[in-house]
C-alpha atoms as a PDB file:
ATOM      1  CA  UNK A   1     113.018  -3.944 -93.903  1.00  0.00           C
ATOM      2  CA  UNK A   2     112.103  -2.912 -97.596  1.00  0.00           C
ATOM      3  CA  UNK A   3     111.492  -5.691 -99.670  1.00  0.00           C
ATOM      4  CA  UNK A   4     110.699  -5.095-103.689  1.00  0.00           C
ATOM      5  CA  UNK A   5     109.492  -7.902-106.109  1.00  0.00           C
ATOM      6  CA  UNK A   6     109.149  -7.318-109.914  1.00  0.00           C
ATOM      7  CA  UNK A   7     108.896  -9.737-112.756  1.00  0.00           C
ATOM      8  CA  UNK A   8     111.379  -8.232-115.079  1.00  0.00           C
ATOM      9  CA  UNK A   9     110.432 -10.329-118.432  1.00  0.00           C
ATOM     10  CA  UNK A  10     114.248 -10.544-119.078  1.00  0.00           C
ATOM     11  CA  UNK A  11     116.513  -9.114-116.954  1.00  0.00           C
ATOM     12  CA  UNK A  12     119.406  -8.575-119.509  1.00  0.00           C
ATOM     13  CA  UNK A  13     116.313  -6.671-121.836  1.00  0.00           C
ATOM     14  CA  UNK A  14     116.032  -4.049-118.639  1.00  0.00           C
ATOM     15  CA  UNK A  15     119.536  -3.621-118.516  1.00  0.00           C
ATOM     16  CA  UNK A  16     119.623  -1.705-121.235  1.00  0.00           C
ATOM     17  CA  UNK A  17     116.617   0.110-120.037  1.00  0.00           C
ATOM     18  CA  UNK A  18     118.398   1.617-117.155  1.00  0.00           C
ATOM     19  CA  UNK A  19     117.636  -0.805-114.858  1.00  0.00           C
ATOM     20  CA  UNK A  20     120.664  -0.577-112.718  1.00  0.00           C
ATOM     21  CA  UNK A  21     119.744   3.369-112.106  1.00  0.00           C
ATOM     22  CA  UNK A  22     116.391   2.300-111.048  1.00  0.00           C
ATOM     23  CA  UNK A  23     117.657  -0.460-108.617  1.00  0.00           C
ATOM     24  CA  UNK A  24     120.002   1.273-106.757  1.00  0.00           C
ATOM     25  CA  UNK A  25     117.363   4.487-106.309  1.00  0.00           C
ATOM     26  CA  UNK A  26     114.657   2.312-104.616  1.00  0.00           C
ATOM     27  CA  UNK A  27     117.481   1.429-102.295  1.00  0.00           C
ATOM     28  CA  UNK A  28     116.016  -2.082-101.023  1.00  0.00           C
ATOM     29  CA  UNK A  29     117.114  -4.212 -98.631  1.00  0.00           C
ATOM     30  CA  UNK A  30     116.250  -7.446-100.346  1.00  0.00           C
ATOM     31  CA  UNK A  31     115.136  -7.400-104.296  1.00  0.00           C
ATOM     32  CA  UNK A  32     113.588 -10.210-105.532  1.00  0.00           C
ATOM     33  CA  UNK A  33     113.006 -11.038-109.445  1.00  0.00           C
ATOM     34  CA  UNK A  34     110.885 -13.171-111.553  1.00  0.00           C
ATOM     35  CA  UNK A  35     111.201 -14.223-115.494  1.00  0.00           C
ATOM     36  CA  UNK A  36     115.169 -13.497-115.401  1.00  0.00           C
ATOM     37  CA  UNK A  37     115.585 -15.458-118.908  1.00  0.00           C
ATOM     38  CA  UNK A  38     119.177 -16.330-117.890  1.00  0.00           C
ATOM     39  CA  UNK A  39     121.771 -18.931-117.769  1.00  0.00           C
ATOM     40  CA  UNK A  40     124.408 -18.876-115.406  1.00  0.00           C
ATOM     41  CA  UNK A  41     127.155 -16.342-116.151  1.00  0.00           C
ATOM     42  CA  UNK A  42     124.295 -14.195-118.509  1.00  0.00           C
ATOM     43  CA  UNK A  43     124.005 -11.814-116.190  1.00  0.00           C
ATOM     44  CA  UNK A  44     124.562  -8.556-117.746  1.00  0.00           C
ATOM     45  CA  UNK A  45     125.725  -6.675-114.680  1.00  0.00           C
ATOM     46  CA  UNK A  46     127.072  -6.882-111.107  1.00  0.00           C
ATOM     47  CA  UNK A  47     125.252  -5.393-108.224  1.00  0.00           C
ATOM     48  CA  UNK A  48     127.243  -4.063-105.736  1.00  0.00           C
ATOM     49  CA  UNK A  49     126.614  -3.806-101.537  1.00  0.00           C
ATOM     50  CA  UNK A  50     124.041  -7.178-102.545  1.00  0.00           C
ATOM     51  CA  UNK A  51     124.464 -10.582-102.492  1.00  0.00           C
ATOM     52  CA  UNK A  52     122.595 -12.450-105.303  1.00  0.00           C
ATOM     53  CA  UNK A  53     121.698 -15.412-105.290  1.00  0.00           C
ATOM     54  CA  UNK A  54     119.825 -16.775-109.140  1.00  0.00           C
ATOM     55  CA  UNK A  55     117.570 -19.874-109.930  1.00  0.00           C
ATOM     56  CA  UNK A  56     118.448 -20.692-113.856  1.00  0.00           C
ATOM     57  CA  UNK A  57     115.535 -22.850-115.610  1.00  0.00           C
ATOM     58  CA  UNK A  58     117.066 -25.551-117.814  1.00  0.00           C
ATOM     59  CA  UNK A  59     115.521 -24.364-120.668  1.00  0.00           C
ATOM     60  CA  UNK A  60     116.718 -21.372-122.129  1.00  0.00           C
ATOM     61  CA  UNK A  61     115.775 -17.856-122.550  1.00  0.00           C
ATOM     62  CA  UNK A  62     113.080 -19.023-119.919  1.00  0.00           C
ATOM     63  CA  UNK A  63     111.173 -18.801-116.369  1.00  0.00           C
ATOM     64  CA  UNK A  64     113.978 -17.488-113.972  1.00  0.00           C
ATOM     65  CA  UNK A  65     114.282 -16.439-110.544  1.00  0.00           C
ATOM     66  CA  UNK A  66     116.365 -14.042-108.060  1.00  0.00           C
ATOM     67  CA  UNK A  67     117.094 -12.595-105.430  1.00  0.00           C
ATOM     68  CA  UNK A  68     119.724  -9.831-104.346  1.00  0.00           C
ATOM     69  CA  UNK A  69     120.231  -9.485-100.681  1.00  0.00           C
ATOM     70  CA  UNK A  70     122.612  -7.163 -98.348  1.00  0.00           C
ATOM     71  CA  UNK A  71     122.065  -8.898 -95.464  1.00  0.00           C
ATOM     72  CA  UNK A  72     123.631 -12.565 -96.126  1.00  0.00           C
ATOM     73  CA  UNK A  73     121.471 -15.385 -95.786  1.00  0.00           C
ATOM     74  CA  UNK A  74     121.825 -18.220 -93.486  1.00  0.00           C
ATOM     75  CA  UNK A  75     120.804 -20.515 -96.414  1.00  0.00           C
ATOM     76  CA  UNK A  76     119.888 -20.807 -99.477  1.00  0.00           C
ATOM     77  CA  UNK A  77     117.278 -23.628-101.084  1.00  0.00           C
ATOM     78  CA  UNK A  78     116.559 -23.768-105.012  1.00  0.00           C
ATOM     79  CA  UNK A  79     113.250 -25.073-105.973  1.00  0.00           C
ATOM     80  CA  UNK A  80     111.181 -27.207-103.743  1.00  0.00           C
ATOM     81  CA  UNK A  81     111.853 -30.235-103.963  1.00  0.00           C
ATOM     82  CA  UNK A  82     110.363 -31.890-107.703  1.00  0.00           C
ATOM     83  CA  UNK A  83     112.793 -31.834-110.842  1.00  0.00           C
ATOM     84  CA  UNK A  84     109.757 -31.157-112.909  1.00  0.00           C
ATOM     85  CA  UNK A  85     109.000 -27.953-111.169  1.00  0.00           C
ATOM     86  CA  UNK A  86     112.530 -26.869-110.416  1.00  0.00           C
ATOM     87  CA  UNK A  87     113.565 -27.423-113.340  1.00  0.00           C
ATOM     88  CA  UNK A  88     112.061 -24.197-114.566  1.00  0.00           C
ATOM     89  CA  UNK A  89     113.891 -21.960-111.947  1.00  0.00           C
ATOM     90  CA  UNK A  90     110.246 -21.301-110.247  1.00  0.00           C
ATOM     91  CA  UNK A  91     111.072 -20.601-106.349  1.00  0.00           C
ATOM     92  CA  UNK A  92     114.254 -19.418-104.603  1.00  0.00           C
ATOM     93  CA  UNK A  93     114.281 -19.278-100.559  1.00  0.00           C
ATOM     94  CA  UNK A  94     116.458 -17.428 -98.591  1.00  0.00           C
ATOM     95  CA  UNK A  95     116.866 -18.414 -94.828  1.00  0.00           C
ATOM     96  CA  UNK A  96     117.189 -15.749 -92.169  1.00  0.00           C
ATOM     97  CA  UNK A  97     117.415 -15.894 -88.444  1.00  0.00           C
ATOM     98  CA  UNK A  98     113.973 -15.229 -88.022  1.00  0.00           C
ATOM     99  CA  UNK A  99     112.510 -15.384 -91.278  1.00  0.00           C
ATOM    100  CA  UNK A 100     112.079 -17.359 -94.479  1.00  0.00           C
ATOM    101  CA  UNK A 101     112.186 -15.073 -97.521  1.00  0.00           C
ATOM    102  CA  UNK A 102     110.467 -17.322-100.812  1.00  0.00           C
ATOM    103  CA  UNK A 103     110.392 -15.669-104.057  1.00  0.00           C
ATOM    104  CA  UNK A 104     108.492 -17.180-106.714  1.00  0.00           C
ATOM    105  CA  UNK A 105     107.349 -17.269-110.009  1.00  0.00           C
ATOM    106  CA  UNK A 106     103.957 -19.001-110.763  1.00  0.00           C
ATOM    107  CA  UNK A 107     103.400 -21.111-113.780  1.00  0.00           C
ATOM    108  CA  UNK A 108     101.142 -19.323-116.229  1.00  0.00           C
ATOM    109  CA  UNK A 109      98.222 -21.419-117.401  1.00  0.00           C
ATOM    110  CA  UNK A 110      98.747 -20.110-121.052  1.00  0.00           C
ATOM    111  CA  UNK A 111      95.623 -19.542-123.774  1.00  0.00           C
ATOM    112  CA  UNK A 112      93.302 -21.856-123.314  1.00  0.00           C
ATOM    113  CA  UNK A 113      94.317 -22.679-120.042  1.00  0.00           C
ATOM    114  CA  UNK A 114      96.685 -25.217-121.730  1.00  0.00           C
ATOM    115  CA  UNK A 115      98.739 -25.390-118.720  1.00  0.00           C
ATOM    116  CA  UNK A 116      95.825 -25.102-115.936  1.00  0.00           C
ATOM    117  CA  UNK A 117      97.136 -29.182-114.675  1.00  0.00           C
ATOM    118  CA  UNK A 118     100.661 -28.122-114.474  1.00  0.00           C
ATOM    119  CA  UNK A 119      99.833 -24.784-112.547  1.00  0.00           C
ATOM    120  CA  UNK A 120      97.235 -26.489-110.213  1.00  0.00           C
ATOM    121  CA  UNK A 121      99.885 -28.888-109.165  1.00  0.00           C
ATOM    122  CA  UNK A 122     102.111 -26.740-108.699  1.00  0.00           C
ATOM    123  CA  UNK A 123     100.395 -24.746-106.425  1.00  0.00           C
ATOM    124  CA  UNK A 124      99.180 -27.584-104.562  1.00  0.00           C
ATOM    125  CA  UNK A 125     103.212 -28.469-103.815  1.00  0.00           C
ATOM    126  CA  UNK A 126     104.163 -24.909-103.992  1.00  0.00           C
ATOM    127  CA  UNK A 127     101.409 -24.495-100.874  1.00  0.00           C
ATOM    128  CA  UNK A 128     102.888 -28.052 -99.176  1.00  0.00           C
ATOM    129  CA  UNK A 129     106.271 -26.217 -99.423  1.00  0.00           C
ATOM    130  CA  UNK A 130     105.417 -23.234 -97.615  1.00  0.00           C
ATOM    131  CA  UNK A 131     103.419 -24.397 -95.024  1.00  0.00           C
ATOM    132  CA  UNK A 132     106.672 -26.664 -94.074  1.00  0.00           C
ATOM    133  CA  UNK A 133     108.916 -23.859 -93.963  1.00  0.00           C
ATOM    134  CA  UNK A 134     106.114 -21.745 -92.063  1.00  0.00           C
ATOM    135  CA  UNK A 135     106.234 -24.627 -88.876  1.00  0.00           C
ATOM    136  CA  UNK A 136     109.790 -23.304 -88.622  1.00  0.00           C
ATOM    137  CA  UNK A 137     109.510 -19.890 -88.265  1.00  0.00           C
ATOM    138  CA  UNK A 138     108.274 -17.059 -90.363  1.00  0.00           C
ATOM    139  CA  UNK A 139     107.617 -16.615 -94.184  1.00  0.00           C
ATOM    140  CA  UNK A 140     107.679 -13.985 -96.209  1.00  0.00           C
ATOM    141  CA  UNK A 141     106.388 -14.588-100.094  1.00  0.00           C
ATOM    142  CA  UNK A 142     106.271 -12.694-102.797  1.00  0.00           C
ATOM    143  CA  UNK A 143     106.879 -13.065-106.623  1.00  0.00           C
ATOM    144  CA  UNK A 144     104.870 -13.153-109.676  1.00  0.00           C
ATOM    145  CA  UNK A 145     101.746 -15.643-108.522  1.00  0.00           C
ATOM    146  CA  UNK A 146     100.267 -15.528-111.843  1.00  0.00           C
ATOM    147  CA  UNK A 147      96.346 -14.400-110.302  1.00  0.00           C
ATOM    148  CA  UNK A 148      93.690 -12.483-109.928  1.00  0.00           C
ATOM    149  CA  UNK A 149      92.224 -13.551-106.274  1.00  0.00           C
ATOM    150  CA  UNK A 150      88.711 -11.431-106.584  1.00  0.00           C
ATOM    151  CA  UNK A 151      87.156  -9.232-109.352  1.00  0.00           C
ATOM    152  CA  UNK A 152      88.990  -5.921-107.507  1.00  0.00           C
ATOM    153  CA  UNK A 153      91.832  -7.105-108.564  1.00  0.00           C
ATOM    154  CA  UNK A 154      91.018  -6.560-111.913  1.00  0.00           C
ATOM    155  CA  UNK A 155      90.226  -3.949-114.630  1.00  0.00           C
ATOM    156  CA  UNK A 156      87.460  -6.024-116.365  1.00  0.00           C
ATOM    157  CA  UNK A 157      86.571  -9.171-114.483  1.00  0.00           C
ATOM    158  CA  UNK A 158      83.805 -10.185-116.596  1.00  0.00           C
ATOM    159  CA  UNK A 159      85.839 -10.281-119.840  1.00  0.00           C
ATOM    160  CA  UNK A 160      88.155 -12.124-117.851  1.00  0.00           C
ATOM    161  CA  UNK A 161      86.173 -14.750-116.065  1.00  0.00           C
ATOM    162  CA  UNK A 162      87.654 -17.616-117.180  1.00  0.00           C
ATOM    163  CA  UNK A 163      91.019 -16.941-118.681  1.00  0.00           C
ATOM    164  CA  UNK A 164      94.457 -17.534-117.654  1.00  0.00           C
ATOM    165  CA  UNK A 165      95.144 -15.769-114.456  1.00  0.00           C
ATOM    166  CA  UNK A 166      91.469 -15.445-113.754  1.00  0.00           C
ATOM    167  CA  UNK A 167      89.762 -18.857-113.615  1.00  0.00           C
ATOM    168  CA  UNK A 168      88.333 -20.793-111.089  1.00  0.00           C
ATOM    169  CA  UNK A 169      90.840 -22.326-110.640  1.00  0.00           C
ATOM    170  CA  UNK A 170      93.290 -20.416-110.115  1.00  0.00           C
ATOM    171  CA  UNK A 171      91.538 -18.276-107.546  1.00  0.00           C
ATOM    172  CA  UNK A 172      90.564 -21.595-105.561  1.00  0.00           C
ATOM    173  CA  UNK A 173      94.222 -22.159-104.847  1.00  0.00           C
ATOM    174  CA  UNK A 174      95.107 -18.660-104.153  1.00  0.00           C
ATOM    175  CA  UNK A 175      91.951 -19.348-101.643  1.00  0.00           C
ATOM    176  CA  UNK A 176      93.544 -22.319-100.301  1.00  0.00           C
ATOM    177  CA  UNK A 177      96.828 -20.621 -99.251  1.00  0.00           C
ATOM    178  CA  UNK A 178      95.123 -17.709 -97.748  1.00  0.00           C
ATOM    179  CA  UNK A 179      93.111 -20.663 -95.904  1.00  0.00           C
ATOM    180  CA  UNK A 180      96.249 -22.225 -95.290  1.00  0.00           C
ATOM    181  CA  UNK A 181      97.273 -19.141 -92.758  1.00  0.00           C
ATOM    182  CA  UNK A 182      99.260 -16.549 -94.904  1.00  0.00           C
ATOM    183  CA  UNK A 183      98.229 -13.121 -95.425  1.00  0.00           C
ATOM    184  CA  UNK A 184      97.747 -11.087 -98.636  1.00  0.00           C
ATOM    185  CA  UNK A 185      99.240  -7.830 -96.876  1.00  0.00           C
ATOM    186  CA  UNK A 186      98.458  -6.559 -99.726  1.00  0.00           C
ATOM    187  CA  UNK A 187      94.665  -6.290 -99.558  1.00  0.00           C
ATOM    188  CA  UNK A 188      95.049  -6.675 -95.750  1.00  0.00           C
ATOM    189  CA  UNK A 189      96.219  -3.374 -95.940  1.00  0.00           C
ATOM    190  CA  UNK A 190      94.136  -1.882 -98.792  1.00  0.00           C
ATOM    191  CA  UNK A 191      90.743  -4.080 -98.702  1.00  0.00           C
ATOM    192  CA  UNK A 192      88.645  -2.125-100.261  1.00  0.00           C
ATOM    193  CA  UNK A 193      91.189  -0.189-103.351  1.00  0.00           C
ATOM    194  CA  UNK A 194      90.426  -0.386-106.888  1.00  0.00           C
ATOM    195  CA  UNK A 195      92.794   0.417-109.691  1.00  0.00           C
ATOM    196  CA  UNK A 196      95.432  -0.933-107.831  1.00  0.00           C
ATOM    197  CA  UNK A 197      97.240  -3.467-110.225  1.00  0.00           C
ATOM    198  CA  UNK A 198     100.496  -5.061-111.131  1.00  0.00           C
ATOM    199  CA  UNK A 199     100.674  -5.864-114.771  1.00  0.00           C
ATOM    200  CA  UNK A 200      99.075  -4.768-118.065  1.00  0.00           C
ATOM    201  CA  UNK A 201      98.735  -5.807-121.040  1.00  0.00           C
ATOM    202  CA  UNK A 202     100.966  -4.065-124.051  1.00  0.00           C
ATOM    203  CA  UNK A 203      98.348  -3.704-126.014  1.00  0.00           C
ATOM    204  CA  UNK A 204      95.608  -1.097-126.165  1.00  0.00           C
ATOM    205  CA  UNK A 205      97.874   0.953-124.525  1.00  0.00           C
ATOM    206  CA  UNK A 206      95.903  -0.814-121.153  1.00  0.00           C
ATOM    207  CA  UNK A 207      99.237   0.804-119.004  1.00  0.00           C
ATOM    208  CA  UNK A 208      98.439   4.447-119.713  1.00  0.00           C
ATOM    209  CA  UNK A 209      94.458   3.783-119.548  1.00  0.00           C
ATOM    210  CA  UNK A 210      95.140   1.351-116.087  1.00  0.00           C
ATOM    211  CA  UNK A 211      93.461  -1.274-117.729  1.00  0.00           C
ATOM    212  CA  UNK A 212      95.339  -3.771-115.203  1.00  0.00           C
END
């Protein structure tokens, strides 16, 4: 199974990027997406061979998830469970014979770690949530979690230490769900690789220079 995650920051912004072209060439068999920004019917195109399933935030213009399957899902579950959470569109589960497939979008502490209470209990839910599905059978998670776990994982962890996405703690409860018995294949895979990164900044052109 190929599975692709990628936090779009507006999905009807990509669409005229030539998203569509780029979707259909990685060929996945289940595409999940964080920060869509829509409301329901906002979508600005229809994906064929997939079904898609979308988690709208009340706000608008806002948070966002989906996910576009071609395998039909048993089930499908929106949120987990607490209006104050779900309300933002953060997780989407998909329920397959054998598997449960969670995509989710962490909260972002913000500057100043303004948000650092909301994320924290999120997490500490988000980490509740999973572990319940996980005494059923198997889970699969992936999404835009919002942290760097260790300084590798980084460009410039000292600049960083901290900051949003690289506090304390944030990195204790990414700790905490590793501890909790899931796997960052990731870095299970590719312990010891540096330069390996996910997002960049737009400024200071940090893409083209891998400052990630």
């Amino acid at each position: 199974m190929k599975a692709i995650s990628w936090n779009v920051n507006g999905l009807r912004a990509v669409a005229k990027k030539g998203f569509e072209e780029k979707f259909y060439k990685l060929d996945a068999d289940i595409f999940a997406i964080q920060e869509t920004k829509l409301q329901e019917g906002q979508c600005p195109f229809e994906i064929q061979g997939y079904h898609d399933y979308f988690h709208y935030a009340q706000k608008k213009g806002y948070s966002g998830t989906a996910v576009f399957s071609k395998q039909e899902p048993k089930a499908v579950f929106y949120g987990i469970g607490i209006d104050k959470f779900d309300d933002e569109g953060r997780v989407l589960t998909l329920e397959f014979d054998n598997y449960y497939f969670v995509c989710v979008y962490t909260p972002n502490a913000q500057d100043e770690l303004k948000r650092i209470d909301f994320r924290c209990e999120f997490e500490d839910e988000f980490r509740k949530y999973l572990k319940r599905l996980a005494k059923k059978k198997g889970a699969i998670i992936c999404g835009d979690m919002n942290v760097a776990h260790n300084p590798i994982d980084l460009a410039r962890p000292k600049a960083n230490i901290g900051h949003a996405g690289f506090s304390d703690q944030e990195r204790e409860k990414f700790g905490k769900l590793l501890d909790a018995g899931f796997i960052d294949t990731f870095r299970y895979l590719n312990p010891d690789l540096e330069g390996a990164y996910s997002w960049w900044s737009y400024r200071g052109q940090a893409r083209v220079n891998n400052v990630g």
